[in-house]
N, C-alpha and C. Protein backbone atom coordinates (compact mmCIF):
# COMPACT_ATOMS: atom_id res chain seq x y z
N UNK A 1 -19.89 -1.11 22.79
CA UNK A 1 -20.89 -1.80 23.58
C UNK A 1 -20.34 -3.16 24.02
N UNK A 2 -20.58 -3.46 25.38
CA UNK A 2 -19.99 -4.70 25.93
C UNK A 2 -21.55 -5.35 26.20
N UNK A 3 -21.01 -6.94 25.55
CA UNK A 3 -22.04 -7.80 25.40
C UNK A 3 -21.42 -9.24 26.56
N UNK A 4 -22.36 -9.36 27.76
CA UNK A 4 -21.70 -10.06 28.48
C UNK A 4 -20.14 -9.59 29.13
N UNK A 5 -19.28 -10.63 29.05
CA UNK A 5 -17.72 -10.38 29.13
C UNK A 5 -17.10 -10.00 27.96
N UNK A 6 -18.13 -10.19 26.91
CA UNK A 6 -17.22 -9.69 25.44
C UNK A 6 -17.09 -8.16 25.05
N UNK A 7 -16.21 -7.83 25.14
CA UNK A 7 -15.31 -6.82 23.93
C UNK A 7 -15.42 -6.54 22.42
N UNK A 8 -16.16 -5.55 22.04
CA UNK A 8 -16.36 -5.86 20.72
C UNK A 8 -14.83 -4.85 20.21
N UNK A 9 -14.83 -4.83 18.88
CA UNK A 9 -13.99 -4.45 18.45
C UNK A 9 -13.96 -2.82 18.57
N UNK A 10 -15.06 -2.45 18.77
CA UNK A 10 -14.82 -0.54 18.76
C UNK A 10 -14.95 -0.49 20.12
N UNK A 11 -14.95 -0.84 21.29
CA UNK A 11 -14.65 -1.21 22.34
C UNK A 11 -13.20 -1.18 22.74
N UNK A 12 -12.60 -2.00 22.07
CA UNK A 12 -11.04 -1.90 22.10
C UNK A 12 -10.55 -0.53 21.99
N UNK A 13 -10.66 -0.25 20.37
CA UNK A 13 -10.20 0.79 19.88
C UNK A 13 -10.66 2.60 20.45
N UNK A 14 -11.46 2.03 21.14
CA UNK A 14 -11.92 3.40 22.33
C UNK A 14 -11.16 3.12 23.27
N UNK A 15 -10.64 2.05 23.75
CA UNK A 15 -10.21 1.92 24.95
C UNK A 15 -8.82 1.70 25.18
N UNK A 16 -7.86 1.77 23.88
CA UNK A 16 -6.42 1.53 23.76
C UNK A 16 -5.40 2.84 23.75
N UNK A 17 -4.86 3.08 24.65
CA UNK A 17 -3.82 3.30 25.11
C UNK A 17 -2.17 3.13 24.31
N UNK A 18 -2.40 2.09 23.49
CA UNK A 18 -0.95 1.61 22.63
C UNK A 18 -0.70 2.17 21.13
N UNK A 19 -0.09 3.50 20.65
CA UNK A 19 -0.24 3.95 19.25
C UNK A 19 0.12 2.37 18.48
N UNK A 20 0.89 1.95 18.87
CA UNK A 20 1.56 0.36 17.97
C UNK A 20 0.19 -0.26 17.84
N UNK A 21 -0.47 -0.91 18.65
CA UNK A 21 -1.65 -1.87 18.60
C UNK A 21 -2.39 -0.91 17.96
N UNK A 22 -3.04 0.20 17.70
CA UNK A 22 -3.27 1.17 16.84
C UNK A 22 -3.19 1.13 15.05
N UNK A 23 -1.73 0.93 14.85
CA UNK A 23 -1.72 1.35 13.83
C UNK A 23 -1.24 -0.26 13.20
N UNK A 24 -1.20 -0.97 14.14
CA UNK A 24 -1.00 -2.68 13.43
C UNK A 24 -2.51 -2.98 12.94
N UNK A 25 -3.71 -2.32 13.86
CA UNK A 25 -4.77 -2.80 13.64
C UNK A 25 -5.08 -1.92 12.07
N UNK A 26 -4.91 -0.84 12.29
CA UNK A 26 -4.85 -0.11 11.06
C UNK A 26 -4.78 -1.12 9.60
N UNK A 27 -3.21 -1.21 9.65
CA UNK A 27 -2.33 -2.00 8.90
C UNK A 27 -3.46 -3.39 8.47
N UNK A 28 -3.54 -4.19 9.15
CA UNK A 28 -4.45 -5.34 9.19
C UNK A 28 -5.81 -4.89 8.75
N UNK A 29 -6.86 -4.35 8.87
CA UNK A 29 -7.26 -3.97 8.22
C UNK A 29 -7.50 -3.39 7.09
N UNK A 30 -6.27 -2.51 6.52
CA UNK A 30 -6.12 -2.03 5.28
C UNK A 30 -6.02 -3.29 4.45
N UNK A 31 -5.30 -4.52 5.16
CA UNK A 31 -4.81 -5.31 4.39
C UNK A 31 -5.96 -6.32 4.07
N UNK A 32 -6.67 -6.59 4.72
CA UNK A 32 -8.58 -7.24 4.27
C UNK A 32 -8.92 -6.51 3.54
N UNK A 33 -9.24 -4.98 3.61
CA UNK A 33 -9.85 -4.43 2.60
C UNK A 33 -9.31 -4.50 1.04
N UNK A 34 -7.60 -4.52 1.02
CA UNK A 34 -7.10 -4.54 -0.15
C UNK A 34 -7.81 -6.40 -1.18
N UNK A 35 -7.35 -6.81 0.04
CA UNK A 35 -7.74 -8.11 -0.35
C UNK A 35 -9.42 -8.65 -0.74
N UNK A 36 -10.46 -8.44 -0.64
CA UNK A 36 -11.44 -7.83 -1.34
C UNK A 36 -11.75 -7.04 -2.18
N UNK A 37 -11.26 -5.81 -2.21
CA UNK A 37 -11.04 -5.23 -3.12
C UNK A 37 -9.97 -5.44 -4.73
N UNK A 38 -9.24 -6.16 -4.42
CA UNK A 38 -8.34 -6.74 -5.57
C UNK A 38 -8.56 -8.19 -6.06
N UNK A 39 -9.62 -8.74 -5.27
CA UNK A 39 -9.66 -10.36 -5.31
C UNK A 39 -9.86 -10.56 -7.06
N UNK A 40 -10.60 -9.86 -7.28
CA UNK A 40 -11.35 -9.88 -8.69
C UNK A 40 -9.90 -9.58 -9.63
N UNK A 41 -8.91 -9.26 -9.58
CA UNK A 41 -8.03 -8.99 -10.09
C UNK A 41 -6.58 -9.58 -9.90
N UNK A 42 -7.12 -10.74 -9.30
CA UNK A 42 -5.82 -11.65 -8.17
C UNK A 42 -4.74 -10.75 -8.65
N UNK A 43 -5.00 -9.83 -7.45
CA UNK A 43 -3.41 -9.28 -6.95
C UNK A 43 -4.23 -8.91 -5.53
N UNK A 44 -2.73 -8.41 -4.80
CA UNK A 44 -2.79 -8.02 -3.18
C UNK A 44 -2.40 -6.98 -3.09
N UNK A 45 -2.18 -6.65 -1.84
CA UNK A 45 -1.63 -4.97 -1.01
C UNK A 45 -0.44 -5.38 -1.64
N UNK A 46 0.75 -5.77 -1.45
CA UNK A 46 2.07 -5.56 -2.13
C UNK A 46 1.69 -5.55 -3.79
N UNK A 47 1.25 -6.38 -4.32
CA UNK A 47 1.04 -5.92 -5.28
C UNK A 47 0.21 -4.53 -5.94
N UNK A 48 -0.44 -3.97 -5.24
CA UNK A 48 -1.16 -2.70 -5.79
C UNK A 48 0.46 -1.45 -5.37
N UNK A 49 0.55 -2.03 -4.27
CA UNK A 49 2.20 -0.86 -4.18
C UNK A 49 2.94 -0.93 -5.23
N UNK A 50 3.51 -1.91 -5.56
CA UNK A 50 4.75 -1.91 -6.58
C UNK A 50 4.10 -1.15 -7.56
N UNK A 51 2.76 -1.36 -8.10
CA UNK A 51 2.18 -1.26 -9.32
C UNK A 51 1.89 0.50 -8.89
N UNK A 52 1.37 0.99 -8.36
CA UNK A 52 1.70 2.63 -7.56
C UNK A 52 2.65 3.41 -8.06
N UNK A 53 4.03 2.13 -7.14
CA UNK A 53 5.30 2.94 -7.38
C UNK A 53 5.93 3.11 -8.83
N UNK A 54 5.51 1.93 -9.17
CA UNK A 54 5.71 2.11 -10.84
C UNK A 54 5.55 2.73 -11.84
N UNK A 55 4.01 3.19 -11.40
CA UNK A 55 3.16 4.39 -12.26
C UNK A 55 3.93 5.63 -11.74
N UNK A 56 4.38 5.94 -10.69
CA UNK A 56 4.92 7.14 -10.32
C UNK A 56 6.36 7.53 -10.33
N UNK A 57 7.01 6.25 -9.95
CA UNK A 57 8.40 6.62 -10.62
C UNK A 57 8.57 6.17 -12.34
N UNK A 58 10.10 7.10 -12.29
CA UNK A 58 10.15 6.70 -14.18
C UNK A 58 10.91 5.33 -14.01
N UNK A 59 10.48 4.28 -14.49
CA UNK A 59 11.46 3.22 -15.00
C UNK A 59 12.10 2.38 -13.76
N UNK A 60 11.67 2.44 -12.61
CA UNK A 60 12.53 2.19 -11.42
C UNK A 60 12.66 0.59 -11.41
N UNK A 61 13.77 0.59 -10.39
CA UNK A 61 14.59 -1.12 -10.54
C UNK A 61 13.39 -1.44 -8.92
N UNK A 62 13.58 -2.82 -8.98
CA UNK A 62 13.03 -3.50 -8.06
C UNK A 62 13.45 -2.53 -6.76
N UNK A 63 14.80 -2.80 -6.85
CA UNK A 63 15.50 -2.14 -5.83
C UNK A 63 14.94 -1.08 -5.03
N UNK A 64 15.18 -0.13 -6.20
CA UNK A 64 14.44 1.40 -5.93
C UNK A 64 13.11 1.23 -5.23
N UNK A 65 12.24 0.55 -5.58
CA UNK A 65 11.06 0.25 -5.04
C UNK A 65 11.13 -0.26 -3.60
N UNK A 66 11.92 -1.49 -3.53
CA UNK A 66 12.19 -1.46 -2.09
C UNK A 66 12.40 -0.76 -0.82
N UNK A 67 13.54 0.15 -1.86
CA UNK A 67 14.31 1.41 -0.42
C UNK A 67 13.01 2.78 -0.63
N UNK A 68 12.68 2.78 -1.36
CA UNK A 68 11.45 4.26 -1.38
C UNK A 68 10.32 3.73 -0.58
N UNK A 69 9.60 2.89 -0.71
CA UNK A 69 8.53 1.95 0.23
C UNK A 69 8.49 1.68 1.15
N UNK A 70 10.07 0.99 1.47
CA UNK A 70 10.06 0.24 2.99
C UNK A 70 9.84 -1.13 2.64
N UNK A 71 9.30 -1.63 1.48
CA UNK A 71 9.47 -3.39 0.79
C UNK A 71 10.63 -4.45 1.53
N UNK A 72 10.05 -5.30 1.70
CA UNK A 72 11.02 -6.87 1.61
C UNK A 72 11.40 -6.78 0.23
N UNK A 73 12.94 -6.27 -0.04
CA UNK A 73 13.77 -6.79 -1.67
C UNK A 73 13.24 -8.03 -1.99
N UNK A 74 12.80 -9.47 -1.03
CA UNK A 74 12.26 -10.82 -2.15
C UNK A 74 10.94 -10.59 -1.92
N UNK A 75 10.17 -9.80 -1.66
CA UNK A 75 8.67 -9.34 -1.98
C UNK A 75 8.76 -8.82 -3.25
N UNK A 76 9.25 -7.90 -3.34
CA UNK A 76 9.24 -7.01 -4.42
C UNK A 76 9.34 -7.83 -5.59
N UNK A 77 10.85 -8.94 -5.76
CA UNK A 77 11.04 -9.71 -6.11
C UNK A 77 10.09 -10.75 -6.75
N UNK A 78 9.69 -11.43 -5.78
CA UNK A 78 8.54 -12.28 -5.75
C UNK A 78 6.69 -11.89 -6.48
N UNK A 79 6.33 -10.47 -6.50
CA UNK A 79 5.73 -10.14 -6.87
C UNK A 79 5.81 -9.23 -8.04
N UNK A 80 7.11 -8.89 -8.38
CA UNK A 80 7.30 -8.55 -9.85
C UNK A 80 6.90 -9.53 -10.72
N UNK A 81 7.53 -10.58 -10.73
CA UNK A 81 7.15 -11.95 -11.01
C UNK A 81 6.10 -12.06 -11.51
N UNK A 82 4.80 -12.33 -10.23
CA UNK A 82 3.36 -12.33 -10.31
C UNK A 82 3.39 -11.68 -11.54
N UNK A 83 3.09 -10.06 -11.35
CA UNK A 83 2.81 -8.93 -12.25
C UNK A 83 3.44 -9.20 -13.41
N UNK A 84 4.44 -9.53 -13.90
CA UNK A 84 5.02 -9.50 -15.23
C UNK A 84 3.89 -10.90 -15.80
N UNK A 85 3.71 -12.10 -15.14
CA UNK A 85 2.87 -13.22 -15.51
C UNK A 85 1.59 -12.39 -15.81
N UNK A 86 0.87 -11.89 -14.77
CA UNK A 86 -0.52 -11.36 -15.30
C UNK A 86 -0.34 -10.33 -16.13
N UNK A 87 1.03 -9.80 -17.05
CA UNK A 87 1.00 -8.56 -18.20
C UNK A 87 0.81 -7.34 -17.76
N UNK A 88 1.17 -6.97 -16.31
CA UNK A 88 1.07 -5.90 -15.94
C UNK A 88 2.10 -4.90 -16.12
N UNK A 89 3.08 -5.61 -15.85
CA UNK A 89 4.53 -5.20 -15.76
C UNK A 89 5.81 -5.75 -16.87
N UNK A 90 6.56 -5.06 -17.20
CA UNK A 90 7.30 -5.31 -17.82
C UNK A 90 8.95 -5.03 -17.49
N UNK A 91 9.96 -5.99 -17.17
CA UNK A 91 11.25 -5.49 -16.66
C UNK A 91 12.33 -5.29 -18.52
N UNK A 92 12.78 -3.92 -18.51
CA UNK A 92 13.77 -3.49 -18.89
C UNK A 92 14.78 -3.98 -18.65
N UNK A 93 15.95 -4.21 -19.42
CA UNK A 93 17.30 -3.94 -18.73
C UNK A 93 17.72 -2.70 -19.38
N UNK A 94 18.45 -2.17 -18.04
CA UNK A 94 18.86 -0.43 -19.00
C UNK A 94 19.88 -0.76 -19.32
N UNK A 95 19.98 0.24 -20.03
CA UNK A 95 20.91 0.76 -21.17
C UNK A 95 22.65 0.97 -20.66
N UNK A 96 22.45 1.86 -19.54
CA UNK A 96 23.91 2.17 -18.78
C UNK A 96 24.90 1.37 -18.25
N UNK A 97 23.69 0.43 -17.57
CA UNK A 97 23.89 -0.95 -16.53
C UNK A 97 22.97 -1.87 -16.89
N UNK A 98 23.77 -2.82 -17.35
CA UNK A 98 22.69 -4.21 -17.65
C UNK A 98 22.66 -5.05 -16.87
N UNK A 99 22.94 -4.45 -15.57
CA UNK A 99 22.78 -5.34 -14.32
C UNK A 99 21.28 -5.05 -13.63
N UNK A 100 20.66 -3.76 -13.95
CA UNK A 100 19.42 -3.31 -13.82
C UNK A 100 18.37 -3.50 -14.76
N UNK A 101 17.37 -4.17 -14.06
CA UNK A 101 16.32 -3.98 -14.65
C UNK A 101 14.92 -2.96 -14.83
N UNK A 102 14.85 -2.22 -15.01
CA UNK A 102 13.79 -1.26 -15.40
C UNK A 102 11.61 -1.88 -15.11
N UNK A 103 11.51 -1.43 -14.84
CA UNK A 103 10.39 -1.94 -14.61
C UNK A 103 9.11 -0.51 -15.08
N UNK A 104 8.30 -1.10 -15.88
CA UNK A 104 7.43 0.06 -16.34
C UNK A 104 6.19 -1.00 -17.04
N UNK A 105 4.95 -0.40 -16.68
CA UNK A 105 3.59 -0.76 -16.69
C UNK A 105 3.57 -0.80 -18.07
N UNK A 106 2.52 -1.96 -18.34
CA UNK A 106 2.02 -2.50 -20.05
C UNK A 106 0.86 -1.94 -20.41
N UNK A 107 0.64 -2.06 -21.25
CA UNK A 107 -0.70 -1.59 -21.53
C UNK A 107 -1.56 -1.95 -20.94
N UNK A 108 -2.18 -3.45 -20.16
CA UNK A 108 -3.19 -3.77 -19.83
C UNK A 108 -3.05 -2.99 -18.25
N UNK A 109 -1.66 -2.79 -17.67
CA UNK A 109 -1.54 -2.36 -16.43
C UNK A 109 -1.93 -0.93 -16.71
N UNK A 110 -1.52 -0.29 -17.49
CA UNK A 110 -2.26 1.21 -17.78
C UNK A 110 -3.64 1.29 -17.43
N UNK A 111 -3.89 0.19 -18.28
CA UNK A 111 -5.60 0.37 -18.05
C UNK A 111 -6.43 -0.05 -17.00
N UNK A 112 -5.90 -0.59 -16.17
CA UNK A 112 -6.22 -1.24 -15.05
C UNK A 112 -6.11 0.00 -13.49
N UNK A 113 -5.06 0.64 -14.17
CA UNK A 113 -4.38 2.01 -13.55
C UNK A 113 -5.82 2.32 -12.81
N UNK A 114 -6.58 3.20 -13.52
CA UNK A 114 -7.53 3.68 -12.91
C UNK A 114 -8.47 3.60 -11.67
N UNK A 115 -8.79 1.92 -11.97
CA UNK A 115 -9.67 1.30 -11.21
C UNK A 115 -9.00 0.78 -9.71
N UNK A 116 -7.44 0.87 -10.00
CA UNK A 116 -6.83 0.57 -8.81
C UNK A 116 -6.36 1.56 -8.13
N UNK A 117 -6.69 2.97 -8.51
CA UNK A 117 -6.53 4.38 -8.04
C UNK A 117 -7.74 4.57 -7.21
N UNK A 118 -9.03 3.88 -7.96
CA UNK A 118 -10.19 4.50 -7.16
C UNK A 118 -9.81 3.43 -6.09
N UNK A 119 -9.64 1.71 -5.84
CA UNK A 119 -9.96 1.39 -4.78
C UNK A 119 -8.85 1.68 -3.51
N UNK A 120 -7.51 2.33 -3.96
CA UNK A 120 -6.92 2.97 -2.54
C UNK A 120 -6.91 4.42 -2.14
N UNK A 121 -8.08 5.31 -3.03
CA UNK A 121 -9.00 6.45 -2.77
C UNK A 121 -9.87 5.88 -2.02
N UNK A 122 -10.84 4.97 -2.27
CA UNK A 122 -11.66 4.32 -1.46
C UNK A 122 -11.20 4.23 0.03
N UNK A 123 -10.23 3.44 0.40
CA UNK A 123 -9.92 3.25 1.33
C UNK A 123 -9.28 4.78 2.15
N UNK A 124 -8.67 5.43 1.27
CA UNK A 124 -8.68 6.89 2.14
C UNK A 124 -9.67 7.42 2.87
N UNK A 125 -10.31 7.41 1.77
CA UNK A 125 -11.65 8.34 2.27
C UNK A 125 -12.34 7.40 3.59
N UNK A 126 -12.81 6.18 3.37
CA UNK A 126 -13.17 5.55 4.39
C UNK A 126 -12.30 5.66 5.52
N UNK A 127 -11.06 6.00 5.73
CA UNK A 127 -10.19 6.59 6.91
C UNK A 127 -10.73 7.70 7.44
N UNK A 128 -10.95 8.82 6.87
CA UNK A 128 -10.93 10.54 6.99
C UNK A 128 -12.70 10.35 6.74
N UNK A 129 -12.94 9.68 6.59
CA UNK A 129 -14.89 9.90 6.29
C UNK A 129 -15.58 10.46 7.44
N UNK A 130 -15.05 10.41 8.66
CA UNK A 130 -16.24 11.62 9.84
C UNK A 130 -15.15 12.85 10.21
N UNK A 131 -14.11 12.71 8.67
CA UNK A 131 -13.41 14.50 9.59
C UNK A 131 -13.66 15.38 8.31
N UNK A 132 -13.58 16.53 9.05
CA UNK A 132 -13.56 17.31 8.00
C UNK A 132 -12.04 17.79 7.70
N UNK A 133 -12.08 18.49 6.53
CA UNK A 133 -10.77 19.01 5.86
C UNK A 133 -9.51 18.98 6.83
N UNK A 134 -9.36 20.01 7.53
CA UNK A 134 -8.61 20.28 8.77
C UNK A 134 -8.62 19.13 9.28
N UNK A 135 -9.40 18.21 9.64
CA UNK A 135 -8.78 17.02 10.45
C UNK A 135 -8.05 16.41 9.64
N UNK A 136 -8.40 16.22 8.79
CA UNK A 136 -7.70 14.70 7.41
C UNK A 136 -6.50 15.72 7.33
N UNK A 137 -6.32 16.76 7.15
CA UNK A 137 -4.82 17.28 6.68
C UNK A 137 -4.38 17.11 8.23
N UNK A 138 -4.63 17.57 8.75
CA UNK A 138 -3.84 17.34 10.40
C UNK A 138 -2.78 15.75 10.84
N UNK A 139 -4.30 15.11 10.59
CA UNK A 139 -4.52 13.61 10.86
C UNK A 139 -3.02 13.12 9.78
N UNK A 140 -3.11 13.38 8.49
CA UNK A 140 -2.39 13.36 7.21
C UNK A 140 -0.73 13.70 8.56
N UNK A 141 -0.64 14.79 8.35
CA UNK A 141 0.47 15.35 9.01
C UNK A 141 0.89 14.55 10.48
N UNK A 142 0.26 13.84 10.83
CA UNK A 142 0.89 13.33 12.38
C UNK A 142 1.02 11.78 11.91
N UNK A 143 0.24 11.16 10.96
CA UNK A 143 0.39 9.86 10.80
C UNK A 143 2.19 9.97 9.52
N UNK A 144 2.39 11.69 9.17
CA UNK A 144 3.31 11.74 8.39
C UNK A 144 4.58 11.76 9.77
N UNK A 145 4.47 12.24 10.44
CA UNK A 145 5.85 12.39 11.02
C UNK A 145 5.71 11.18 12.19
N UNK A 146 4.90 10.67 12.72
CA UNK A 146 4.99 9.10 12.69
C UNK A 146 5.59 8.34 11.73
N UNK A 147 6.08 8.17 10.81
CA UNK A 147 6.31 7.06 9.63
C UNK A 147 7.75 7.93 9.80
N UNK A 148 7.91 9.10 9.67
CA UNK A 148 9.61 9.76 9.65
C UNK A 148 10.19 9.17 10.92
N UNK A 149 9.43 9.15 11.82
CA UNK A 149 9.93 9.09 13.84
C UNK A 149 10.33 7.68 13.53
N UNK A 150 9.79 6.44 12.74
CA UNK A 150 9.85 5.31 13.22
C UNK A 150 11.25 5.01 11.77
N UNK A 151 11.21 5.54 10.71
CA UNK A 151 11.81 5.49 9.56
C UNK A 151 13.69 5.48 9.92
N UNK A 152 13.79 6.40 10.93
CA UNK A 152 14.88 6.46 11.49
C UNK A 152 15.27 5.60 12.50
N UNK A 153 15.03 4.91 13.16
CA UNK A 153 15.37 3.76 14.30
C UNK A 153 16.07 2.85 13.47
């Protein structure tokens, strides 16, 4: 709905033409919602990733996290940090190479696990919330080989 000369925001997004301006707005948005959603827990969107990737890989180095993600190495960096201060995280040095550090969730990050599963379920579902099955897997599948198309440049 146009009010006067103004543009509201679903206005735009009906009316854009640009997958990029698309999926930046995406992006930006995900990134308010994270940020409300985690405030209560001072951490952010990079921080709920690392803490993700952590739970899902075994033991992984900063590093690893970086190149599997797509991370800034001094993000990762920088917010290991954070996380090890608030007891979330804990860095290893392994065993093979003591040039690596290991990184694996503490107990309080275990337990915290959950609640930070439901709020980026939350945010799924609020994506896929007016499709049904077939769309969200579709939708799933084109926003997947988008991220491969751009992964390679």
């Amino acid at each position: 709905m146009v009010t006067g000369n103004k543009k509201t925001t679903q206005d735009w997004i009906k009316d854009i033409e640009v997958p990029a301006a698309l999926i930046s707005y995406i992006y930006r948005t995900s990134q308010r919602y994270f940020a409300k959603e985690l405030a209560d827990y001072r951490l952010g969107w990079g921080h709920f990733g690392i803490l993700m990737a952590v739970n899902e890989m075994d033991g992984p180095s900063q590093d690893t996290i970086a190149l599997s993600r797509g991370f800034d190495k001094t993000m990762v960096a920088k917010s290991v940090i954070r996380l090890e201060e608030e007891g979330l995280v804990q860095r290893v040095v392994d065993k093979n190479d003591r040039r690596i550090k290991r990184l694996f969730l503490t107990e309080k990050g275990k337990k915290l696990l959950p609640e930070l599963i439901s709020v980026g379920l939350g945010l799924n579902n609020l994506m896929f919330k007016s499709m049904d099955d077939t769309e969200s897997s579709q939708s799933l599948e084109y926003l997947r080989r988008i991220a491969l198309n751009v992964s390679k440049q």
